[in-house]
N, C-alpha and C. Protein backbone atom coordinates (compact mmCIF):
# COMPACT_ATOMS: atom_id res chain seq x y z
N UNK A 1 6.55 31.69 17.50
CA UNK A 1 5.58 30.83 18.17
C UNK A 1 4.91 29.90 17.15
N UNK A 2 4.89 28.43 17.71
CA UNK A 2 4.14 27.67 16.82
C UNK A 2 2.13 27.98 16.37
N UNK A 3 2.43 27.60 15.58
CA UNK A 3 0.68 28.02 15.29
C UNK A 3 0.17 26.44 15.83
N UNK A 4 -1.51 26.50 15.93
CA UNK A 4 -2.30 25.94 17.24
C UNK A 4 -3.56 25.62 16.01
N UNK A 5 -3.93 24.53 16.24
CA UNK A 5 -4.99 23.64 15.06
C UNK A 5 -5.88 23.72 16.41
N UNK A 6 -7.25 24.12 16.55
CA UNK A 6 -8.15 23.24 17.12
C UNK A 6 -9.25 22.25 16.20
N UNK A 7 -9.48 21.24 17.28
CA UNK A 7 -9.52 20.38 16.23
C UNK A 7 -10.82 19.79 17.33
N UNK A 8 -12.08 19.61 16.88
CA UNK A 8 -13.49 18.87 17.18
C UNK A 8 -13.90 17.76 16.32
N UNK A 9 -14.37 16.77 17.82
CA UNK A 9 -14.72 15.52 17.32
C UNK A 9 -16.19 15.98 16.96
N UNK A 10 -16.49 15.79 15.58
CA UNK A 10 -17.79 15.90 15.38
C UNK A 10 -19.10 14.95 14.95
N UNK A 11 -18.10 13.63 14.92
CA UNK A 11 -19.08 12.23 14.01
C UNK A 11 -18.24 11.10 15.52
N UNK A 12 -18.87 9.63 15.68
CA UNK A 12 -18.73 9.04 16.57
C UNK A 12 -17.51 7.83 15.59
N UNK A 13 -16.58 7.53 16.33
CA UNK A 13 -15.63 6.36 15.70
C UNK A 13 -16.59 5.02 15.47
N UNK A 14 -17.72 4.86 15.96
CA UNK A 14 -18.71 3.40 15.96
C UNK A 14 -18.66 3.41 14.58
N UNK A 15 -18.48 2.20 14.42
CA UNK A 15 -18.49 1.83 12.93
C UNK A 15 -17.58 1.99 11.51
N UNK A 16 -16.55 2.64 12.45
CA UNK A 16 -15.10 2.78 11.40
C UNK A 16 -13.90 1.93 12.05
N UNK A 17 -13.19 1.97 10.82
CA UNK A 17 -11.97 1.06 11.55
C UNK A 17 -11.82 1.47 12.61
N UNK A 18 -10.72 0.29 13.34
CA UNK A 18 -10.60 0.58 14.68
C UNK A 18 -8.94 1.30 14.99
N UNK A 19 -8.63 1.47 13.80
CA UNK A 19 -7.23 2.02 14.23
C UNK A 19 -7.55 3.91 13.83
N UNK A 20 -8.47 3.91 13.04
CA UNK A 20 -9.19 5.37 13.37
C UNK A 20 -9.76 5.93 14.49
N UNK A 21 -10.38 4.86 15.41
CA UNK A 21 -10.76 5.30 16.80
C UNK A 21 -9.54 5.61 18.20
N UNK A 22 -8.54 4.83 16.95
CA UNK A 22 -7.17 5.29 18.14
C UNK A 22 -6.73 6.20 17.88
N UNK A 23 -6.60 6.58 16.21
CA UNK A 23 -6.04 8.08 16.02
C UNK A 23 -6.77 8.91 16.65
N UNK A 24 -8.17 8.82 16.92
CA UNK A 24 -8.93 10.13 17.58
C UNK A 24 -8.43 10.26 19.32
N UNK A 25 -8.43 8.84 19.43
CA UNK A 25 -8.00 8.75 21.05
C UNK A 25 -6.24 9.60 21.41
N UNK A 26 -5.54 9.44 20.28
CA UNK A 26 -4.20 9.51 20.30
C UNK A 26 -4.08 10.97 19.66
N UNK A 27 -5.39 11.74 19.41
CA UNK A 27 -4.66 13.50 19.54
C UNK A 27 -5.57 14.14 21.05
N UNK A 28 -6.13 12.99 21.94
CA UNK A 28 -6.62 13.74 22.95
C UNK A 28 -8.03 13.70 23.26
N UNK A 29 -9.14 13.28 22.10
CA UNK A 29 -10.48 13.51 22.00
C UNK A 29 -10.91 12.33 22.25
N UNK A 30 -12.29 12.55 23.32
CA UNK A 30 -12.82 11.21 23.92
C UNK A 30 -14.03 11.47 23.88
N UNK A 31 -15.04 12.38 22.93
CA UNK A 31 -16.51 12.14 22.79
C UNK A 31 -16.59 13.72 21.75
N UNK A 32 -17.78 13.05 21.28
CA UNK A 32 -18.35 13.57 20.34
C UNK A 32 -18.48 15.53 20.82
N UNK A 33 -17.67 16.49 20.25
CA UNK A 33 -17.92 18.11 20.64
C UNK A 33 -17.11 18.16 21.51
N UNK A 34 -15.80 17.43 21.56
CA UNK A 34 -15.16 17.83 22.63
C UNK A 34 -13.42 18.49 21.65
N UNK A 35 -13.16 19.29 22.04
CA UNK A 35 -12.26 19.71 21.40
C UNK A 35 -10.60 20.00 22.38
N UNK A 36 -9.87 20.06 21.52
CA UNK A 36 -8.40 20.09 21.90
C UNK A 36 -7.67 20.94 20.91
N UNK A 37 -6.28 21.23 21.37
CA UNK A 37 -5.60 22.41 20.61
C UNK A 37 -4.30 21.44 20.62
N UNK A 38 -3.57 21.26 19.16
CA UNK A 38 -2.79 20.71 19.24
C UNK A 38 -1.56 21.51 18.08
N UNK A 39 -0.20 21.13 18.00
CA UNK A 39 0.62 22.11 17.26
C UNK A 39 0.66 21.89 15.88
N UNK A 40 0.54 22.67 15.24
CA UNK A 40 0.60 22.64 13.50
C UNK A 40 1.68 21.86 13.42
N UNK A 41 1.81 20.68 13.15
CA UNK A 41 3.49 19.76 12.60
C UNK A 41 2.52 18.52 11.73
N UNK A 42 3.24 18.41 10.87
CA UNK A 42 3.28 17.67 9.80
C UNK A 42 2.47 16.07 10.27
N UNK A 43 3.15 15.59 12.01
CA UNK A 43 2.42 14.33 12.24
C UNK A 43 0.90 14.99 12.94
N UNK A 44 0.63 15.35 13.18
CA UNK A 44 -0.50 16.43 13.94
C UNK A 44 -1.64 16.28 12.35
N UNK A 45 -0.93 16.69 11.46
CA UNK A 45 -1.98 17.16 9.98
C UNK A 45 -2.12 15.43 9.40
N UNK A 46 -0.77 14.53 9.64
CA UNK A 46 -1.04 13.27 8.93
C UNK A 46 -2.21 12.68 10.32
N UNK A 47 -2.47 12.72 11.35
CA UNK A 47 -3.71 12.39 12.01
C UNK A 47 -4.81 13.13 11.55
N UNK A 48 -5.01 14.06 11.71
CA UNK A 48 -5.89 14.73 10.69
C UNK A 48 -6.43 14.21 9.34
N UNK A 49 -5.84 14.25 8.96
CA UNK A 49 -6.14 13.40 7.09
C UNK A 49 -6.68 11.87 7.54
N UNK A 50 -6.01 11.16 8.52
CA UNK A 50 -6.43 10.19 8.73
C UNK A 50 -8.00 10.10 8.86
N UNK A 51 -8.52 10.93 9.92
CA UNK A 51 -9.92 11.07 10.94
C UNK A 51 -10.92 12.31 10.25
N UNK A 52 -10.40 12.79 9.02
CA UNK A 52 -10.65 14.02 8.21
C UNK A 52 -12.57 14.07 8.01
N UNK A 53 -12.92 12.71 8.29
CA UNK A 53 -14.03 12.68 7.57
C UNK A 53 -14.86 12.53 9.55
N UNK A 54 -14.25 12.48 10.86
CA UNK A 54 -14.57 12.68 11.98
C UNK A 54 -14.70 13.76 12.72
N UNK A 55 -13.89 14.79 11.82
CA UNK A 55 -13.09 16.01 13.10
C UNK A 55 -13.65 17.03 12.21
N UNK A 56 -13.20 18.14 13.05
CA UNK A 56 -13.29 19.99 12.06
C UNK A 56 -12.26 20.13 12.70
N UNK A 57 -11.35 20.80 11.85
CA UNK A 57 -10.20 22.11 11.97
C UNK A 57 -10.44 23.43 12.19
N UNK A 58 -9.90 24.22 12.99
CA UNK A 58 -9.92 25.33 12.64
C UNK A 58 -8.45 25.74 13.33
N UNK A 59 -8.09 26.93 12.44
CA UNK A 59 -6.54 27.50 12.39
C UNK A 59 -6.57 28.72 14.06
């Protein structure tokens, strides 16, 4: 079984690039404490790194 990232928006996209507000839009998250479960893969972690300084991880 694949392992499962949840992942919380915790800071607002206002005021960062705007192709960072799509990466947040484009793993699922549409406001600030709202969280989603998405699959541990390599493009999943390169969105992550992208929005790193927006989101929390947890395994």
């Amino acid at each position: 079984m694949m392992k499962k990232l949840r992942i919380t928006q915790i800071k607002s996209t206002i005021g960062f690039d705007r192709k960072q507000a799509k990466v947040i839009r484009g793993m699922g998250l549409r406001r600030i404490r709202h969280a989603v479960e998405l699959p541990d893969t390599p493009q999943v972690r390169g969105m992550i790194h992208k929005v790193r300084h927006l989101v929390t991880v947890e395994e």
